[in-house]
C-alpha atoms as a PDB file:
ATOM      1  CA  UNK A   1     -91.660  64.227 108.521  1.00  0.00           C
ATOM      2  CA  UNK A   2     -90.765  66.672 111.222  1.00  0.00           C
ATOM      3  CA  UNK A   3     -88.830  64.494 115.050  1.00  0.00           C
ATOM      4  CA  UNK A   4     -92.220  66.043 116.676  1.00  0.00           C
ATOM      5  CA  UNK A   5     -94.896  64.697 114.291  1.00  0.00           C
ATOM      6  CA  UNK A   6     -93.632  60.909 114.456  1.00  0.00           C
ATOM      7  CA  UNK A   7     -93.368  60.917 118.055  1.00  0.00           C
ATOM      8  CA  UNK A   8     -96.754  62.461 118.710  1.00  0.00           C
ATOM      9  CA  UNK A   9     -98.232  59.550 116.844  1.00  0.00           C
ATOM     10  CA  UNK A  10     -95.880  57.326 118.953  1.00  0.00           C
ATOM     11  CA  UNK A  11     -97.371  58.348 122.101  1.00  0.00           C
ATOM     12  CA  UNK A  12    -100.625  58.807 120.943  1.00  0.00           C
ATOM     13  CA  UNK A  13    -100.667  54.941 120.333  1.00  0.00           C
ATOM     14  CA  UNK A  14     -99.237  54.014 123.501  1.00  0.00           C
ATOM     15  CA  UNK A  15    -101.530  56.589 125.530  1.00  0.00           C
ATOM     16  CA  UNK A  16    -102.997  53.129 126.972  1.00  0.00           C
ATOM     17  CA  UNK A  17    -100.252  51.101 128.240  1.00  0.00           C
ATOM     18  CA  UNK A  18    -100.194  52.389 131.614  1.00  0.00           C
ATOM     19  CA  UNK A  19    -103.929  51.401 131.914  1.00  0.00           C
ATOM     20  CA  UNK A  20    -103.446  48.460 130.200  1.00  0.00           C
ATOM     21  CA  UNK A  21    -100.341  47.033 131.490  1.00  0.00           C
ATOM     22  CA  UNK A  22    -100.179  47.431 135.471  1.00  0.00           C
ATOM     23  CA  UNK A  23     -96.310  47.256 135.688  1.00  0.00           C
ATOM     24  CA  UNK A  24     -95.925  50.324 133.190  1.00  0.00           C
ATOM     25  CA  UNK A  25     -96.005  53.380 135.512  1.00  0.00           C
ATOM     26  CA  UNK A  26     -94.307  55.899 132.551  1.00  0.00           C
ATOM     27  CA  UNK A  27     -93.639  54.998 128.908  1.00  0.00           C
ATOM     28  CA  UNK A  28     -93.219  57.120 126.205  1.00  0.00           C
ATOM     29  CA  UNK A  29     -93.287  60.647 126.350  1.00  0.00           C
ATOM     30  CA  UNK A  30     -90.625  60.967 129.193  1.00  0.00           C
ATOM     31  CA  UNK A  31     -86.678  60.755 129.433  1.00  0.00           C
ATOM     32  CA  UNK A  32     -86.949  57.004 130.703  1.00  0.00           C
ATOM     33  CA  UNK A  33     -89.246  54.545 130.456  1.00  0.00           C
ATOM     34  CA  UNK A  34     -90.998  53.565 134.506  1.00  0.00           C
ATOM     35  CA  UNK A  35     -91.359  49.790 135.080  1.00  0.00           C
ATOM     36  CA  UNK A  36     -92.034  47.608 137.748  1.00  0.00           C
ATOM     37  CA  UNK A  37     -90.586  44.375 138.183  1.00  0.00           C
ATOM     38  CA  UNK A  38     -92.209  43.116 141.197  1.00  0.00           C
ATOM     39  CA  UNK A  39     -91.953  45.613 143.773  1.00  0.00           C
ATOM     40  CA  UNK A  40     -88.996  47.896 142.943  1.00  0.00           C
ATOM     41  CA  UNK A  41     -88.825  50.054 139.798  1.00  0.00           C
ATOM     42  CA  UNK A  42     -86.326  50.219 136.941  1.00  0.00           C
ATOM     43  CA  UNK A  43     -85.548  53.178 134.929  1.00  0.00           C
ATOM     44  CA  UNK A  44     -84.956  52.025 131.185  1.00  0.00           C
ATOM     45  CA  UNK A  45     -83.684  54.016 128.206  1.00  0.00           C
ATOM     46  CA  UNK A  46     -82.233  53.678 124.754  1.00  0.00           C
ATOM     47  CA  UNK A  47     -80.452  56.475 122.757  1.00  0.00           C
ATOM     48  CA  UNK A  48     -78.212  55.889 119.862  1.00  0.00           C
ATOM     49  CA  UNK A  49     -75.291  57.980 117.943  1.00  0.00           C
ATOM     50  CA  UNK A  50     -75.590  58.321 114.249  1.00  0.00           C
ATOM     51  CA  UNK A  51     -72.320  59.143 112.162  1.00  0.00           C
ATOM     52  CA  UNK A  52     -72.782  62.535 110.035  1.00  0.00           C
ATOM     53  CA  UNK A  53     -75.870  63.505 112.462  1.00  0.00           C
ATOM     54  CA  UNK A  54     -74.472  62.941 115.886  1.00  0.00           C
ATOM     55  CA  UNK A  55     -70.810  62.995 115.175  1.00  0.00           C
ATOM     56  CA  UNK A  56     -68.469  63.733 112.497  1.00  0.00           C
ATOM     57  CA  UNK A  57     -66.218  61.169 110.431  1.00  0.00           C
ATOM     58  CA  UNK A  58     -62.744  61.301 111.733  1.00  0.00           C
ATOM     59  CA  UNK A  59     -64.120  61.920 115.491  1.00  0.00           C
ATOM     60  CA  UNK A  60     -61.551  60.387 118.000  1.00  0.00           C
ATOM     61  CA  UNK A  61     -63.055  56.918 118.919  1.00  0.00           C
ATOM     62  CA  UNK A  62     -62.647  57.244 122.821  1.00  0.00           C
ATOM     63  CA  UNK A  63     -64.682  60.572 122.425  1.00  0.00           C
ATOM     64  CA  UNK A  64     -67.562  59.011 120.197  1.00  0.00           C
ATOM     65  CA  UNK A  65     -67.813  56.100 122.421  1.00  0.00           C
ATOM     66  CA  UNK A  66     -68.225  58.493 125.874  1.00  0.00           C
ATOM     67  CA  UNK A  67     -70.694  60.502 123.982  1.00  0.00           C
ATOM     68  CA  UNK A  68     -72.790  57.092 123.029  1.00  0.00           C
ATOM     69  CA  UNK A  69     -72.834  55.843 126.820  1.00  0.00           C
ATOM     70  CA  UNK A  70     -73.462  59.896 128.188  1.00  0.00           C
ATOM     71  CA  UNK A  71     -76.402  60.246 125.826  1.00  0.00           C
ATOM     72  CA  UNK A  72     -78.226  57.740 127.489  1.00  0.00           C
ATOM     73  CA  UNK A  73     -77.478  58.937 131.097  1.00  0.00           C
ATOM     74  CA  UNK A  74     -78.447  62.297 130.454  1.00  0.00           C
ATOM     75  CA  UNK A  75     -81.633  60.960 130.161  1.00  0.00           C
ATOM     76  CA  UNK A  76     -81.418  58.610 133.271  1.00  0.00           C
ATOM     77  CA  UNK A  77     -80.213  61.839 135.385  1.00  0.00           C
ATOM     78  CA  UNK A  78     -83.612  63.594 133.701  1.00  0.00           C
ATOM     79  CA  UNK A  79     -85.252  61.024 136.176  1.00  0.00           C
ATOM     80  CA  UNK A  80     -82.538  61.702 138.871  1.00  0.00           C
ATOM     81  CA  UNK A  81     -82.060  58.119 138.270  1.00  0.00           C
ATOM     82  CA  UNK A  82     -78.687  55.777 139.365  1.00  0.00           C
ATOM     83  CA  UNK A  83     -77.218  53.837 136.646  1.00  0.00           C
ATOM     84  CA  UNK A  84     -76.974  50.269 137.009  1.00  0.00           C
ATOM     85  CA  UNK A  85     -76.200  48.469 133.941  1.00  0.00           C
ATOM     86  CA  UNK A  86     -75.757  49.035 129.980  1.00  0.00           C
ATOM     87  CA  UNK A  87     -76.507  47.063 126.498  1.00  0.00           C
ATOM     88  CA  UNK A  88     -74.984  48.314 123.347  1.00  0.00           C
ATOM     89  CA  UNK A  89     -75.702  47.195 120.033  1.00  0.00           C
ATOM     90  CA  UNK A  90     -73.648  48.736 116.740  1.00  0.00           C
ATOM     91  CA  UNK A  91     -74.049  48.967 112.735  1.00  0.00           C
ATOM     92  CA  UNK A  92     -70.655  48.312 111.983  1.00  0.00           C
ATOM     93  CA  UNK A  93     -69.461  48.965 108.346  1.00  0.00           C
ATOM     94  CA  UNK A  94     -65.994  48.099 106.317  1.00  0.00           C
ATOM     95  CA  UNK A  95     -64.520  51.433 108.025  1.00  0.00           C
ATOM     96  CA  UNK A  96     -65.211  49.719 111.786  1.00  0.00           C
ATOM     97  CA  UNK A  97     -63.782  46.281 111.222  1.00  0.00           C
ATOM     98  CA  UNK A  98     -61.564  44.472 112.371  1.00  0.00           C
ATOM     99  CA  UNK A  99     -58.863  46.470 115.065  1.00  0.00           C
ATOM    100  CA  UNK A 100     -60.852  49.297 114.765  1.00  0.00           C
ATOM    101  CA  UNK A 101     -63.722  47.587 116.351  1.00  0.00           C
ATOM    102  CA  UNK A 102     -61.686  46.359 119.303  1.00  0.00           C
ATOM    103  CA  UNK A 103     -60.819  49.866 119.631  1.00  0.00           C
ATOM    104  CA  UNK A 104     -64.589  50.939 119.906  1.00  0.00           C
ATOM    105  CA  UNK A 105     -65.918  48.643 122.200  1.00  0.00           C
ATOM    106  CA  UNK A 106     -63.237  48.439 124.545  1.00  0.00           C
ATOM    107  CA  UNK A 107     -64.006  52.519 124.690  1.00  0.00           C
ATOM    108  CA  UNK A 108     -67.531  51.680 125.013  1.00  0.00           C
ATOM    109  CA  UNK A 109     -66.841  49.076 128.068  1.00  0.00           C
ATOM    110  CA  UNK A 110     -64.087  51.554 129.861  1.00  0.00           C
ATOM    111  CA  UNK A 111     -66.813  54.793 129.214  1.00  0.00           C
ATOM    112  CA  UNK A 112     -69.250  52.188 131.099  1.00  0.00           C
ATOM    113  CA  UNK A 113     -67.566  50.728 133.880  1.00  0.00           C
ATOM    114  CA  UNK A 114     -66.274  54.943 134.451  1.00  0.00           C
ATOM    115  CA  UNK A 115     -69.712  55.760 135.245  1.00  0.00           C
ATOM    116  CA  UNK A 116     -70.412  52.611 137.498  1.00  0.00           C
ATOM    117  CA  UNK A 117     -72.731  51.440 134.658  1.00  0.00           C
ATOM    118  CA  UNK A 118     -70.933  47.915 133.111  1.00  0.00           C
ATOM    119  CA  UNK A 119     -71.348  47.242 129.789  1.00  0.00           C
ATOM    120  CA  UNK A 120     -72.804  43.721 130.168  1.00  0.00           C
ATOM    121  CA  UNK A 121     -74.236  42.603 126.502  1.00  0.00           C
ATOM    122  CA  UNK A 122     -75.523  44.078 123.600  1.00  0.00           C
ATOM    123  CA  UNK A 123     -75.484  43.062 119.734  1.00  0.00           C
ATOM    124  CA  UNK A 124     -73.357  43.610 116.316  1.00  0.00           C
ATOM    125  CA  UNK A 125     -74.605  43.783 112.772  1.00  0.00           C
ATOM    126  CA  UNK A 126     -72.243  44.441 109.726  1.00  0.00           C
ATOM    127  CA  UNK A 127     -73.125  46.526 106.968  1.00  0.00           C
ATOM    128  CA  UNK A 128     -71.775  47.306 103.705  1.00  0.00           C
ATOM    129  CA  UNK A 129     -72.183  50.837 103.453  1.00  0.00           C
ATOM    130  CA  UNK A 130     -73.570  53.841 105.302  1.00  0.00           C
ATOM    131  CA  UNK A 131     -72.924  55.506 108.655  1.00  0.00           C
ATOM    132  CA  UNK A 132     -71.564  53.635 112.035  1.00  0.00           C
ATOM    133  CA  UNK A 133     -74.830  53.685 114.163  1.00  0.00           C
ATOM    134  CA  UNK A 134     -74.266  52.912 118.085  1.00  0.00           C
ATOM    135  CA  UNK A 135     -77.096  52.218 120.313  1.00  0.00           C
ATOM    136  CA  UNK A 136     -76.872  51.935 123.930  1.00  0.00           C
ATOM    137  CA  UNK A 137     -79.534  50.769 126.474  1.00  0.00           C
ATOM    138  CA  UNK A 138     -79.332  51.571 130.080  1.00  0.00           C
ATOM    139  CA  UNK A 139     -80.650  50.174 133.163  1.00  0.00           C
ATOM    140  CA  UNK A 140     -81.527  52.052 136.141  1.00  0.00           C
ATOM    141  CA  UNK A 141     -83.085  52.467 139.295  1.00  0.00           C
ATOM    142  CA  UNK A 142     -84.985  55.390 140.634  1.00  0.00           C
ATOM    143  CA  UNK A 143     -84.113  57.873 143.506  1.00  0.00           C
ATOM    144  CA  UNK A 144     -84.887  56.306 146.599  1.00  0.00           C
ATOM    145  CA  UNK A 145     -86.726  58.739 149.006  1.00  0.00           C
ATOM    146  CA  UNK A 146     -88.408  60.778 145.740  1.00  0.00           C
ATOM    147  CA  UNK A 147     -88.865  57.999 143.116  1.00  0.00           C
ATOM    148  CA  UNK A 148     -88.860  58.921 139.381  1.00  0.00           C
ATOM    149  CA  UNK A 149     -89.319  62.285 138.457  1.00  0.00           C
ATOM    150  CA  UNK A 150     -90.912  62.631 135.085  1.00  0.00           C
ATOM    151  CA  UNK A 151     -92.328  65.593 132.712  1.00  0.00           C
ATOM    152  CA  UNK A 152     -95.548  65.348 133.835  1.00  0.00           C
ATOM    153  CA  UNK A 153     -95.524  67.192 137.180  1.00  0.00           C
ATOM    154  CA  UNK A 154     -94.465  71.025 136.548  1.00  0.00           C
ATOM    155  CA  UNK A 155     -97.486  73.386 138.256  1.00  0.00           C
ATOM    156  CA  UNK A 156     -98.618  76.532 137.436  1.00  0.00           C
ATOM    157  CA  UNK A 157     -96.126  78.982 140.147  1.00  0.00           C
ATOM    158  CA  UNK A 158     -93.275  76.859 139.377  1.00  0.00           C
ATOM    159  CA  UNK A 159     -90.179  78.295 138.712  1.00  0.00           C
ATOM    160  CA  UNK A 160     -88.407  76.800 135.578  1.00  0.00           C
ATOM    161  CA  UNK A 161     -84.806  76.204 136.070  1.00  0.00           C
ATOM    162  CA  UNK A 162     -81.387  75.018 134.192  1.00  0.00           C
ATOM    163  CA  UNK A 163     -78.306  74.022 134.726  1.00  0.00           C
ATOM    164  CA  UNK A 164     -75.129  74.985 133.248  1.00  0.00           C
ATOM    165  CA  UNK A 165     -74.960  77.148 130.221  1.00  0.00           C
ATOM    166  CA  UNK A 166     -76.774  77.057 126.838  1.00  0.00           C
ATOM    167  CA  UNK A 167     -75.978  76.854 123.311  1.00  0.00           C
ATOM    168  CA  UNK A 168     -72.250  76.465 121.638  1.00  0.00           C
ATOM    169  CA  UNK A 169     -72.087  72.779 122.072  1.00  0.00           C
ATOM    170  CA  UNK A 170     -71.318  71.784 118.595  1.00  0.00           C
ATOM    171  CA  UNK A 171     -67.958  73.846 118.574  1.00  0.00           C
ATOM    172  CA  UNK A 172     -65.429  74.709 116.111  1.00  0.00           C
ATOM    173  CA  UNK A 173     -65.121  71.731 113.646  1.00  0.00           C
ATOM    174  CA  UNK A 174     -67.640  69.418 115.649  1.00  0.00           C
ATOM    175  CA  UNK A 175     -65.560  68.641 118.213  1.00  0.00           C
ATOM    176  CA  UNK A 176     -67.100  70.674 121.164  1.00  0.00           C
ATOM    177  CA  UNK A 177     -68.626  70.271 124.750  1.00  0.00           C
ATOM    178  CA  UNK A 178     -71.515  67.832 122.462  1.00  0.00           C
ATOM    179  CA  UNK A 179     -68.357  65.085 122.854  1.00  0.00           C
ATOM    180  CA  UNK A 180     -67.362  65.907 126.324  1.00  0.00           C
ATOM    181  CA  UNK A 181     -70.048  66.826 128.357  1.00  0.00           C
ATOM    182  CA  UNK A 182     -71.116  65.308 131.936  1.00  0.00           C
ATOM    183  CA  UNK A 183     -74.460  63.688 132.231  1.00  0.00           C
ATOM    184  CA  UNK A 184     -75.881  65.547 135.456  1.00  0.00           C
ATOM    185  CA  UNK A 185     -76.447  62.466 137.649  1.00  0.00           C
ATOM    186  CA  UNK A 186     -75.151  64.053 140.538  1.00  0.00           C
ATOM    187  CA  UNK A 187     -76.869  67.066 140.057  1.00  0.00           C
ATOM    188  CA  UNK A 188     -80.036  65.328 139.503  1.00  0.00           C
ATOM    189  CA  UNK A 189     -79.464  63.243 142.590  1.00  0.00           C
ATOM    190  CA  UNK A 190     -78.600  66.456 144.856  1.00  0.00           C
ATOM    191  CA  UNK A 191     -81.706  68.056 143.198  1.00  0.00           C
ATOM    192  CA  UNK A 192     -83.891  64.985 144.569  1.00  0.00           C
ATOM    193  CA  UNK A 193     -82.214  64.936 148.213  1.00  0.00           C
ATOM    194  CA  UNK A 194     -82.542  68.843 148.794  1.00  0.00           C
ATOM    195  CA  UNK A 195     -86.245  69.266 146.766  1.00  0.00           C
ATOM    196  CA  UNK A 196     -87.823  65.986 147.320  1.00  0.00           C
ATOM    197  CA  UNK A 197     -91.496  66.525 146.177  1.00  0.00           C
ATOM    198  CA  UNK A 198     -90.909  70.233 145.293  1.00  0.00           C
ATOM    199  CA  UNK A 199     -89.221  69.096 142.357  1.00  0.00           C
ATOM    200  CA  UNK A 200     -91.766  68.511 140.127  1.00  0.00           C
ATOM    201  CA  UNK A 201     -90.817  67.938 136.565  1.00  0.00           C
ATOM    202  CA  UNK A 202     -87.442  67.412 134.627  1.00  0.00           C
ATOM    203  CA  UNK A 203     -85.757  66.588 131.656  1.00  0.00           C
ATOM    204  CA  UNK A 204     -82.368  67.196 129.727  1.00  0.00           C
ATOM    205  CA  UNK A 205     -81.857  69.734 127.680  1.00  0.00           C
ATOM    206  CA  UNK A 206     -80.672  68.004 124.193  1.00  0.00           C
ATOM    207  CA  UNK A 207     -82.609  68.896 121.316  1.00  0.00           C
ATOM    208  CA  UNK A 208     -82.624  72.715 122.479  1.00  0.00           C
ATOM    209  CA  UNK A 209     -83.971  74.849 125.358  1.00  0.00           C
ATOM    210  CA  UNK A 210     -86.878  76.256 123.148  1.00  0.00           C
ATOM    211  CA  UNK A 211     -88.109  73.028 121.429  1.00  0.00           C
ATOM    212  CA  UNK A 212     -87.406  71.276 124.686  1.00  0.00           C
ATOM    213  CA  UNK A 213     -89.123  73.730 126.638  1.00  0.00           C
ATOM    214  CA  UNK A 214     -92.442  72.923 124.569  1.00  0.00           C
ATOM    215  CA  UNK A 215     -91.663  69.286 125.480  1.00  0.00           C
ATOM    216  CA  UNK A 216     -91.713  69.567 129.151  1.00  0.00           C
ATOM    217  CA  UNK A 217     -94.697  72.286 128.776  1.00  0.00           C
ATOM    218  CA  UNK A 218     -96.850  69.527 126.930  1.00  0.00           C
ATOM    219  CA  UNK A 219     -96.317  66.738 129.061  1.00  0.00           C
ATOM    220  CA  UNK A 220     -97.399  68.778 132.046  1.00  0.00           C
ATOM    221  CA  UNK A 221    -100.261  70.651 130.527  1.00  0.00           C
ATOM    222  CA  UNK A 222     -98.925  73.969 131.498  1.00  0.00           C
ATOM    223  CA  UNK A 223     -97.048  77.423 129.381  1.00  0.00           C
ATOM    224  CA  UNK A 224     -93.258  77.951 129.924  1.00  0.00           C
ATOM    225  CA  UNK A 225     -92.223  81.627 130.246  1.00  0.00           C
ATOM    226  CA  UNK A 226     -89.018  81.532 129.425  1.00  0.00           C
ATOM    227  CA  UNK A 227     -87.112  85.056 130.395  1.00  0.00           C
ATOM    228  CA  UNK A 228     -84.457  86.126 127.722  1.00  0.00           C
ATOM    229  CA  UNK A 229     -82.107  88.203 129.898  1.00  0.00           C
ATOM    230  CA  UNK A 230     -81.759  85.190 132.312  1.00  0.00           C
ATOM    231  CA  UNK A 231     -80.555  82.212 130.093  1.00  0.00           C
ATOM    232  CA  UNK A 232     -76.899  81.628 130.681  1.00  0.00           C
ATOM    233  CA  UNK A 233     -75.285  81.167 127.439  1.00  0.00           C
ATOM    234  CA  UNK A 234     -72.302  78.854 126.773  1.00  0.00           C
ATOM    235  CA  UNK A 235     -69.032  80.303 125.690  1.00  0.00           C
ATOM    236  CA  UNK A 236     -68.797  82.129 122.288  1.00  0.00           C
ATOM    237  CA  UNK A 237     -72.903  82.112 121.947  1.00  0.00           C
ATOM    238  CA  UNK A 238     -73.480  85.589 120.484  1.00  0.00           C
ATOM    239  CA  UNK A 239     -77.717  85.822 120.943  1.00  0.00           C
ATOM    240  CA  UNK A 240     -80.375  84.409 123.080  1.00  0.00           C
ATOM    241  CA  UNK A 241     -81.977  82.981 119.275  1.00  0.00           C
ATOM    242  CA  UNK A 242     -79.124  80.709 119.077  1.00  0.00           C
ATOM    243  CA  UNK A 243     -78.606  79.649 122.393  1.00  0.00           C
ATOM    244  CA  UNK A 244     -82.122  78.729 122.462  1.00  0.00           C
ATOM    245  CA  UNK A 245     -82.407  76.176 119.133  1.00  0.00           C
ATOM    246  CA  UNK A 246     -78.811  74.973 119.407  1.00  0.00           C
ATOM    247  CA  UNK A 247     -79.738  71.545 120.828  1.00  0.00           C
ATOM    248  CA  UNK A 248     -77.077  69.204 122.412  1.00  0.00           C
ATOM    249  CA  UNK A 249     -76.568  70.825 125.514  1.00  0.00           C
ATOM    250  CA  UNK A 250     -77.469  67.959 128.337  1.00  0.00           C
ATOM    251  CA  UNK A 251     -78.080  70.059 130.862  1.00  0.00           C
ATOM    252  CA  UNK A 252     -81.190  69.605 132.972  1.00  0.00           C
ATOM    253  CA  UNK A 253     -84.315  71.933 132.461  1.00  0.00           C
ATOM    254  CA  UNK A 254     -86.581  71.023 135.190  1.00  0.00           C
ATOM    255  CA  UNK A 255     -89.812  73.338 136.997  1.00  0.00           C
ATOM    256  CA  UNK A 256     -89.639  73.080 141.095  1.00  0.00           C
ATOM    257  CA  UNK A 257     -91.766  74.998 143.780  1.00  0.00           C
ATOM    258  CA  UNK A 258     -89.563  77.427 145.887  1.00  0.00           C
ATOM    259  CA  UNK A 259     -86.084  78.273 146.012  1.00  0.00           C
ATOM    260  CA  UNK A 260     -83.423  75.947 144.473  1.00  0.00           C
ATOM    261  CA  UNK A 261     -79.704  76.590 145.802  1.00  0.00           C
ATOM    262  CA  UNK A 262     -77.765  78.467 142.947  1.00  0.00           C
ATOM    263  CA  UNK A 263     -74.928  75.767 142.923  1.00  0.00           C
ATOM    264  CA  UNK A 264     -75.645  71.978 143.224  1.00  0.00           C
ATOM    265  CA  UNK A 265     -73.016  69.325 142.800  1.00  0.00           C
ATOM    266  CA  UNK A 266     -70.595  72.501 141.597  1.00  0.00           C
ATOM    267  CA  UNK A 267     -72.552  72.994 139.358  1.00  0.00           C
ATOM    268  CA  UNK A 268     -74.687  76.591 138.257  1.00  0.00           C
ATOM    269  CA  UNK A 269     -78.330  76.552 138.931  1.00  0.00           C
ATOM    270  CA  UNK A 270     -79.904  78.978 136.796  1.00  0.00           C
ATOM    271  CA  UNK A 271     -83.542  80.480 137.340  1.00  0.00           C
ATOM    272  CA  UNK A 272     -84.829  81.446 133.458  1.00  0.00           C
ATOM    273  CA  UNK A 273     -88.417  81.118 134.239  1.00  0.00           C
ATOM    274  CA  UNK A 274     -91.919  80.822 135.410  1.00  0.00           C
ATOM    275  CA  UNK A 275     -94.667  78.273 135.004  1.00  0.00           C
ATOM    276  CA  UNK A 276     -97.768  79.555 134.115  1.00  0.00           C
ATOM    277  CA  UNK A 277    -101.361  77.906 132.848  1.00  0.00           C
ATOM    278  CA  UNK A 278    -101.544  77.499 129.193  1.00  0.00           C
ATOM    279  CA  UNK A 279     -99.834  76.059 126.856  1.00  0.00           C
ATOM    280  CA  UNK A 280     -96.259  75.846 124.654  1.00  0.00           C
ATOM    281  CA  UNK A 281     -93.158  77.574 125.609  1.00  0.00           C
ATOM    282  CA  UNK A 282     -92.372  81.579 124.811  1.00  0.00           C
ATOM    283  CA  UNK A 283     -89.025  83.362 124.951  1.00  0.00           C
ATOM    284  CA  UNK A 284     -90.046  86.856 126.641  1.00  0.00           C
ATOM    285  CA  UNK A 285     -87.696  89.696 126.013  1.00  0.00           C
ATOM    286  CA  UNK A 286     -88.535  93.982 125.827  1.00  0.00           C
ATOM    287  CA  UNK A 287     -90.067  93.130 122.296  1.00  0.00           C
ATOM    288  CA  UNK A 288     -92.601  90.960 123.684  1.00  0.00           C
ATOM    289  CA  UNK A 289     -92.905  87.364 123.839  1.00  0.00           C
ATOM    290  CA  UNK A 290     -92.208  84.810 121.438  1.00  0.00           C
ATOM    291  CA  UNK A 291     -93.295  81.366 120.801  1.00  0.00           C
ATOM    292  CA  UNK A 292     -90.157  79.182 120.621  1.00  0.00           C
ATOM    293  CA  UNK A 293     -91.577  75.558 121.299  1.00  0.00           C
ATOM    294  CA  UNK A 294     -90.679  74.912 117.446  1.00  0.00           C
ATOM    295  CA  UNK A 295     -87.319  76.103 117.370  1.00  0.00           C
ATOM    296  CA  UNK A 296     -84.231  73.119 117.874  1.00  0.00           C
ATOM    297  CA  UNK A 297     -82.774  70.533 117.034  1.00  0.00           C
ATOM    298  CA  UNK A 298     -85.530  68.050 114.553  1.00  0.00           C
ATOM    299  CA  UNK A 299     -83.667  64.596 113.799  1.00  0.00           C
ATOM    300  CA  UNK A 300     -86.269  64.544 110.831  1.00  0.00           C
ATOM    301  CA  UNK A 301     -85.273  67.731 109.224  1.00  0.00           C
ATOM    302  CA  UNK A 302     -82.588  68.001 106.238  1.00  0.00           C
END
């Protein structure tokens, strides 16, 4: 079963809780779930790290542990959300007993408390064999002048937009920018102050700008033009192709009416595209244009 096939049928069957539950403005199908509790609204998300598919064995500790709490907040800064609070929960085999597992999740609460988001609960389950799995929930709370920005809004006459570079994050042995990367919350947050309503769609880039690109495309009913010559490409990325389906990046790809400054939060703004009607995502280069909606990072694939 192909990532995209099982959660097409996830949001196919919960296409009705936003009609059928009053207090559910977004569920799935965006970066964070949209919930009202009362009158304010929360930003919720869960992500988890899987040894052997997120991280390799023998990975520094303190570097798996920021990578499990800046998963999660890529997505919250996909909403240009604020962090409030986080729950993890861990699959701990022999390898992570004992000292070891002090060792994690006192990385976990320091990662936490770093990014003003306390670790304040969570659960542990031992098992006897297979991978360490980490799973981390986070609480937040939307911007306050634009509110949540989801996938849904991107127009045809947008520009399409990224920040950062592409592609490369895996690195030599594993151990590249995938571990030590900074979830864009102030970018996201800067983005929301200087665009307000002109910034109409968003999400991070971490499966791949091509797959992800057909993601963002989808939810908004539109076609992603994606120009080849424009995509900044992370360091050592020799071809667009690659750069494209490399996945892991956490950057933000969002679509926004009108200019966007080149450098928010000191951070590159890229423009790599339009917004046009239709549907999926193409690369478009001298040979033509190519459909690239497909091409990433699938968590079903082997």
């Amino acid at each position: 079963m192909r990532e995209d096939d099982l959660l097409a049928h996830v949001y196919r069957r919960s296409s009705d809780l936003e009609r059928a539950f009053a207090w559910v403005e977004a569920g799935p199908g965006d970066d964070c779930a949209v919930v009202r509790v009362g009158q304010p609204r929360v930003l919720l998300k869960t992500d988890q790290i899987v040894e052997g598919r997120h991280f390799v064995a023998g990975t520094p500790t303190a570097m798996l542990a920021r990578k499990a709490i800046a998963r999660p907040l890529s997505d919250l800064a996909a909403a240009a959300g604020r962090p409030l609070a986080a729950l993890a929960a861990a699959v701990l085999t022999p390898a992570w007993r004992g000292e070891r597992a002090n060792e994690l999740f006192d990385a976990l609460a320091g990662v936490a408390r770093g990014f003003a988001c306390p670790l304040v609960g969570g659960d542990i389950a031992m098992a006897e064999s297979g991978p360490l799995v980490l799973t981390i929930s986070i609480v937040g709370e939307p911007h306050a002048a634009r509110g949540p920005v989801t996938r849904r809004g991107a127009l045809p006459g947008d520009w399409l937009y990224v920040t950062g570079r592409v592609g490369g994050s895996f690195g030599e042995g594993g151990l590249g920018r995938h571990l030590t990367f900074e979830p864009r919350l102030a970018e996201a947050r800067a983005l929301a102050d200087t665009l307000g309503e002109r910034l109409h769609a968003m999400m991070d880039l971490s499966d791949g700008l091509g797959i992800d690109a057909g993601r963002l495309a989808r939810a908004s009913g539109v076609r992603m033009e994606i120009d080849a010559g424009a995509i900044p490409l992370g360091p050592g990325v020799e071809g667009v192709e690659r750069a494209i389906r490399d996945g892991e990046d956490y950057e933000l790809l969002f679509a926004a009416a009108g200019e966007v400054p080149g450098v928010v939060a000191g951070t590159p703004v890229t423009r790599v595209g339009r917004v046009v009607a239709g549907s999926g995502a193409v690369l478009v280069s001298a040979r033509g244009a190519v459909e690239v909606s497909g091409q990433g990072w699938d968590h079903g694939a082997r």
